[in-house]
C-alpha atoms as a PDB file:
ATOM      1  CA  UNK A   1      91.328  92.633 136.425  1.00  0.00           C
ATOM      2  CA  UNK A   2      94.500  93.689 135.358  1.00  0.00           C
ATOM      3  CA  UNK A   3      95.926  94.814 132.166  1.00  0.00           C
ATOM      4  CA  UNK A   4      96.855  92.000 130.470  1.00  0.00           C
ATOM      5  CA  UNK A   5      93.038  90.280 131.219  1.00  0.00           C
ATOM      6  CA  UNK A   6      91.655  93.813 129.710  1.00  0.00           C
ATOM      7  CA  UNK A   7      93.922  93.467 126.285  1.00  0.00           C
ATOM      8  CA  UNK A   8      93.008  90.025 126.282  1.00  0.00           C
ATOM      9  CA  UNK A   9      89.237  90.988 125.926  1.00  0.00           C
ATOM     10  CA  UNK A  10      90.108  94.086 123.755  1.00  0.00           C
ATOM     11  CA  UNK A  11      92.084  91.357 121.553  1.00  0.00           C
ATOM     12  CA  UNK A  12      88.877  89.389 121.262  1.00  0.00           C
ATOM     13  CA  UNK A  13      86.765  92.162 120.679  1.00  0.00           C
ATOM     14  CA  UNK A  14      88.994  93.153 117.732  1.00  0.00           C
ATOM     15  CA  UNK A  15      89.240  89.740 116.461  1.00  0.00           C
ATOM     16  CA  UNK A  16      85.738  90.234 115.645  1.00  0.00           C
ATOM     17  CA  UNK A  17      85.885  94.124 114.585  1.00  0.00           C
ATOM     18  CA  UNK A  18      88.202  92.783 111.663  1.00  0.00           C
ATOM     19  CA  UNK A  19      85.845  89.974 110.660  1.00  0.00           C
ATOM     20  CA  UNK A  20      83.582  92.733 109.508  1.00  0.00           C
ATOM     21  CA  UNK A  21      85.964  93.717 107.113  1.00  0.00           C
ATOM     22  CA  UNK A  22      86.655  90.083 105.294  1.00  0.00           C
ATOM     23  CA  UNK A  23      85.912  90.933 101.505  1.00  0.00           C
ATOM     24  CA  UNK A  24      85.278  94.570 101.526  1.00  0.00           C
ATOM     25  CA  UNK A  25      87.173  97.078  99.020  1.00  0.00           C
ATOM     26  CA  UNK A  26      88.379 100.294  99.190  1.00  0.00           C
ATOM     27  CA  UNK A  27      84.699 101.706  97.651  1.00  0.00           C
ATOM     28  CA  UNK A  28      82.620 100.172  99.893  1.00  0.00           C
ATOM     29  CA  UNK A  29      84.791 100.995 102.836  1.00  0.00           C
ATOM     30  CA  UNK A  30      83.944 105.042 101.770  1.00  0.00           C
ATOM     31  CA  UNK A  31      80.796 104.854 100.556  1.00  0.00           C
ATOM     32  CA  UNK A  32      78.458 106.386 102.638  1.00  0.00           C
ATOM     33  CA  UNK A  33      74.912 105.300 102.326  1.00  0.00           C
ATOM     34  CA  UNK A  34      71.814 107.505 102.466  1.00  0.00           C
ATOM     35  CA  UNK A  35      71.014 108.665 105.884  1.00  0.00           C
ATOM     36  CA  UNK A  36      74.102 108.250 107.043  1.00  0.00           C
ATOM     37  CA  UNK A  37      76.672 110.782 108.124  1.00  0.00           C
ATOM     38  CA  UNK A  38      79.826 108.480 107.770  1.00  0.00           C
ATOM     39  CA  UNK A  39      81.550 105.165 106.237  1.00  0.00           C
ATOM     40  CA  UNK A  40      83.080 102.009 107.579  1.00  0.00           C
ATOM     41  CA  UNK A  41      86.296 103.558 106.976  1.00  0.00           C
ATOM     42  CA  UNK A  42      85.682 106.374 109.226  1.00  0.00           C
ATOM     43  CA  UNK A  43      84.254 103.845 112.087  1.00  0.00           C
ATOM     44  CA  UNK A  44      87.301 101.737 111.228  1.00  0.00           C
ATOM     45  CA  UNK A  45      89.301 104.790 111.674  1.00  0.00           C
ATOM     46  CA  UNK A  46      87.626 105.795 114.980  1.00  0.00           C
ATOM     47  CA  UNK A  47      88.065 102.872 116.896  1.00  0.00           C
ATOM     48  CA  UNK A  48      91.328 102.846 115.817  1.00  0.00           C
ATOM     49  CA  UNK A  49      92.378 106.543 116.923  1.00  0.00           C
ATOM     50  CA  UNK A  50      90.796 106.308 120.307  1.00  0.00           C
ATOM     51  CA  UNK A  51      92.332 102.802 121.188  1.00  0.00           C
ATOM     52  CA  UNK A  52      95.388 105.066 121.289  1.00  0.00           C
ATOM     53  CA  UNK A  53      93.613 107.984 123.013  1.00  0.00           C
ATOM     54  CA  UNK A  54      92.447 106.053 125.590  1.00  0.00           C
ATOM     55  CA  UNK A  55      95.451 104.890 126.449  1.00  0.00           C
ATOM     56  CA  UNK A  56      98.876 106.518 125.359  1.00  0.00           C
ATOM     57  CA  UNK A  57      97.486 109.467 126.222  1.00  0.00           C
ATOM     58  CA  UNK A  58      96.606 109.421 129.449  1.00  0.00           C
ATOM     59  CA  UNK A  59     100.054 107.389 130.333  1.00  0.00           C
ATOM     60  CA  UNK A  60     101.945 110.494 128.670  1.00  0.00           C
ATOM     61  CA  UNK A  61     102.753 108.947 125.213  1.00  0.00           C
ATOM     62  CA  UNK A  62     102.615 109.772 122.172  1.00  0.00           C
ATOM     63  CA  UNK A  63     100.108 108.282 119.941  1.00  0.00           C
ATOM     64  CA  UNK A  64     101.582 105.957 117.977  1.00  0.00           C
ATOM     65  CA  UNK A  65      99.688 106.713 114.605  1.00  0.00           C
ATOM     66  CA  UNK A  66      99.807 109.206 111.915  1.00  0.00           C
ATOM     67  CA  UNK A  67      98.875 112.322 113.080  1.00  0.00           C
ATOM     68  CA  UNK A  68      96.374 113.453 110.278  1.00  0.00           C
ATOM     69  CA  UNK A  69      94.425 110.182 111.452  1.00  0.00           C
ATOM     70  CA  UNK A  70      93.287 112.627 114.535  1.00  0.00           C
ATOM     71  CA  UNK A  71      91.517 115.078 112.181  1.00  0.00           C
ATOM     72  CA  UNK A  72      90.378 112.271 110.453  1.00  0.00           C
ATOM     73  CA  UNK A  73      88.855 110.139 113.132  1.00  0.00           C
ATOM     74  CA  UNK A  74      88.579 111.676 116.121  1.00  0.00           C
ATOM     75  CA  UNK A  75      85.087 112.314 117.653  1.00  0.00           C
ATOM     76  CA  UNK A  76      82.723 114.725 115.468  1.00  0.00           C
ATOM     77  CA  UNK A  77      84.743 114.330 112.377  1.00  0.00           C
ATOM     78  CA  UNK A  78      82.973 113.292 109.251  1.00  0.00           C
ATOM     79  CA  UNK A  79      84.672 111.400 105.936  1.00  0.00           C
ATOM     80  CA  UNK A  80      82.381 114.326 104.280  1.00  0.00           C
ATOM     81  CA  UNK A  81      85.797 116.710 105.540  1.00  0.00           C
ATOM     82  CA  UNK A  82      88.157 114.162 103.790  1.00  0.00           C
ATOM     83  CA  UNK A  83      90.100 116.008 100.939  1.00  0.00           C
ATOM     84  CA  UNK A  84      90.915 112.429  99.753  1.00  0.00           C
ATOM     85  CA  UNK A  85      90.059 109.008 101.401  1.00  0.00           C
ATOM     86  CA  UNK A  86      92.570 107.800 103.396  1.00  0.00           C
ATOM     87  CA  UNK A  87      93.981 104.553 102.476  1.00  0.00           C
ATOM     88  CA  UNK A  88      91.824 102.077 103.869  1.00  0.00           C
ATOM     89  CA  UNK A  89      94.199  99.007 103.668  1.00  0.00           C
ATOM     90  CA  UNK A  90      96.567 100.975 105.314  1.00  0.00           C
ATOM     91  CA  UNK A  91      94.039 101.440 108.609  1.00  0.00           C
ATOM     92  CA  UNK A  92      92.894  98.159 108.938  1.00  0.00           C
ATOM     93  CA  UNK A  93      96.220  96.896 109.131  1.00  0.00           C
ATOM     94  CA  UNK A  94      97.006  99.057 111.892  1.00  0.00           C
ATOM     95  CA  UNK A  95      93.696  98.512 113.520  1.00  0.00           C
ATOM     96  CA  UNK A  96      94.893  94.968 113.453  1.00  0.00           C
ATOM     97  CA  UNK A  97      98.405  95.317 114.669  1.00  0.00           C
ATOM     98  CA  UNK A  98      97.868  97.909 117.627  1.00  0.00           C
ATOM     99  CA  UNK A  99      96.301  95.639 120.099  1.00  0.00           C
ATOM    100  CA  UNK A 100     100.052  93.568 119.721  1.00  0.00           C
ATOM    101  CA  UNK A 101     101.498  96.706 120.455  1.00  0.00           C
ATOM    102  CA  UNK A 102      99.482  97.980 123.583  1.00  0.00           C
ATOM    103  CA  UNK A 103     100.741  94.095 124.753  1.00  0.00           C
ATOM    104  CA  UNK A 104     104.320  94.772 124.105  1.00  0.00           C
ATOM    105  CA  UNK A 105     104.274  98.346 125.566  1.00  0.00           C
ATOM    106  CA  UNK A 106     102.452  97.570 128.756  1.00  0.00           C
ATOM    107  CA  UNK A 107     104.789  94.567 129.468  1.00  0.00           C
ATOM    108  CA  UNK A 108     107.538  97.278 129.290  1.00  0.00           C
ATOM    109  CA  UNK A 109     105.985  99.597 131.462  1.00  0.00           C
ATOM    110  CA  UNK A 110     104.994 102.053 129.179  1.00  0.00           C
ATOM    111  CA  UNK A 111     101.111 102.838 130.549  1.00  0.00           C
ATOM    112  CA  UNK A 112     102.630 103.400 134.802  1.00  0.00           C
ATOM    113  CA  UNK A 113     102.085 106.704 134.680  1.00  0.00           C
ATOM    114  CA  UNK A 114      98.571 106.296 133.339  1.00  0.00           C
ATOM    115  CA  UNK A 115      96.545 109.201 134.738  1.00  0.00           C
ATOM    116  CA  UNK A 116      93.148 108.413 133.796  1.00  0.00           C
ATOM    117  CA  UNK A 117      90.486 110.118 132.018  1.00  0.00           C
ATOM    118  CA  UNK A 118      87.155 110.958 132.186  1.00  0.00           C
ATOM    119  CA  UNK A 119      83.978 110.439 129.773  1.00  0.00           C
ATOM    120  CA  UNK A 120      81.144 112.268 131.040  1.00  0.00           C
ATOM    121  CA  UNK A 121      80.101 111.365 134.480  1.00  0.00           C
ATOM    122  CA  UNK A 122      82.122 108.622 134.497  1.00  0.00           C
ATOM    123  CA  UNK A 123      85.864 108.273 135.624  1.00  0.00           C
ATOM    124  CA  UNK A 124      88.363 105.902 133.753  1.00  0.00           C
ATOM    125  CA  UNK A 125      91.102 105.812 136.541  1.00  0.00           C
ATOM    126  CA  UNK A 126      93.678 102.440 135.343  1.00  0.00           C
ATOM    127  CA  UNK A 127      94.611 101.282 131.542  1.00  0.00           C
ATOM    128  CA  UNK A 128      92.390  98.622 132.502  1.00  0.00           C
ATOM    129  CA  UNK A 129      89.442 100.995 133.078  1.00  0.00           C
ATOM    130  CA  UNK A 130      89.997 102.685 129.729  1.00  0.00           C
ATOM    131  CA  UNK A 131      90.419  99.132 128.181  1.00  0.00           C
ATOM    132  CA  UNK A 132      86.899  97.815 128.705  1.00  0.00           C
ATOM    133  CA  UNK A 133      85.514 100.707 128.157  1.00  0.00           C
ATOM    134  CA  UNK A 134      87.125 100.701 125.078  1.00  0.00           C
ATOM    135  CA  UNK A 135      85.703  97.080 124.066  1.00  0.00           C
ATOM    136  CA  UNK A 136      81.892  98.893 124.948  1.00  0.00           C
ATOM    137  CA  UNK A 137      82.843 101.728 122.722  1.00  0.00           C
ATOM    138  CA  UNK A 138      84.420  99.750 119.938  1.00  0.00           C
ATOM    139  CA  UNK A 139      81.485  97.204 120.023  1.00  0.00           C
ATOM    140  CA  UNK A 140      78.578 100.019 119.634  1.00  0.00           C
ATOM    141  CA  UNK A 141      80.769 100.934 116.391  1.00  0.00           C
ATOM    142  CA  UNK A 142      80.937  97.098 115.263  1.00  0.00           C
ATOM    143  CA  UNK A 143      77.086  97.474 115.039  1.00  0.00           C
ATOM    144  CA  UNK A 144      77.304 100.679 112.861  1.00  0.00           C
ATOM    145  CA  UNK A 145      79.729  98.935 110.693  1.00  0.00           C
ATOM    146  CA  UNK A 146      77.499  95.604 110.452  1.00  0.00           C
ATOM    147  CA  UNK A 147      74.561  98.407 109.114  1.00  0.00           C
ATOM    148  CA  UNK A 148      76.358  99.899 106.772  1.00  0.00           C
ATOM    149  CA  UNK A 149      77.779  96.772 105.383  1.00  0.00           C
ATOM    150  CA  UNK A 150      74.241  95.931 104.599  1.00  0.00           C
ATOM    151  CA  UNK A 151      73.884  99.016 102.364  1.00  0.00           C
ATOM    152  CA  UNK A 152      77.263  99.006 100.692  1.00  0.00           C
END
């Protein structure tokens, strides 16, 4: 598979991601429910920062988001740290647009020097690698964010 099949599924699997967000306001994209140790804004947030980490990073470049969103998102962060919600208009419609991006900067080149990572046992060795892994990871946080919808 090659890169452009890989954004082509992590395009898909995002078209869905931001179906789960149709109708839902700034309140019920920070409330965190009972039991539960973060928001859809923070699982918004998350797939969002580690599209980028798990792929402008290992190619060398910089991640093209804010950088507070890395203390905000990244792995064992909680919206419980938050000194204020972030906006979350302003992170879906990046989660949105990135995938467009990742297109446009691999057809220039931009992920050749992509190094690869690893995740545990496991070694993601080519952007395309990191990509569907990406579309697992993103899709066990589309379930999270289908729960808590329920509750909000």
């Amino acid at each position: 598979m090659d890169a452009t099949a890989a954004i082509e599924m992590l395009r898909f699997v995002r078209g869905l991601t931001m179906k789960a967000f149709d109708g839902l306001d700034q309140r019920q994209l920070t409330t965190v429910p009972a039991g539960f140790n973060n928001n859809i804004l923070w699982n918004a947030g998350h797939i969002l920062y580690y599209t980028c980490a798990m792929t402008y990073g290992p190619a060398g470049q910089p991640i093209p988001l804010p950088a507070e969103y890395k203390d905000l998102f990244k792995a064992n962060t909680s919206p419980a740290d938050w000194k204020e919600a972030p906006d979350g208009a302003a992170v879906l419609r990046e989660l949105g647009s990135i995938v467009d991006r990742i297109a446009a900067d691999n057809a220039d080149g931009k992920f050749g020097a992509f190094k690869g990572m690893t995740l545990g046992p496991r070694s993601l060795g080519t952007i395309q690698e990191a990509l569907v892994f990406h579309c697992f990871h993103e899709g066990l946080h589309l379930g999270r964010i289908t729960s808590l919808k329920k509750l909000v």
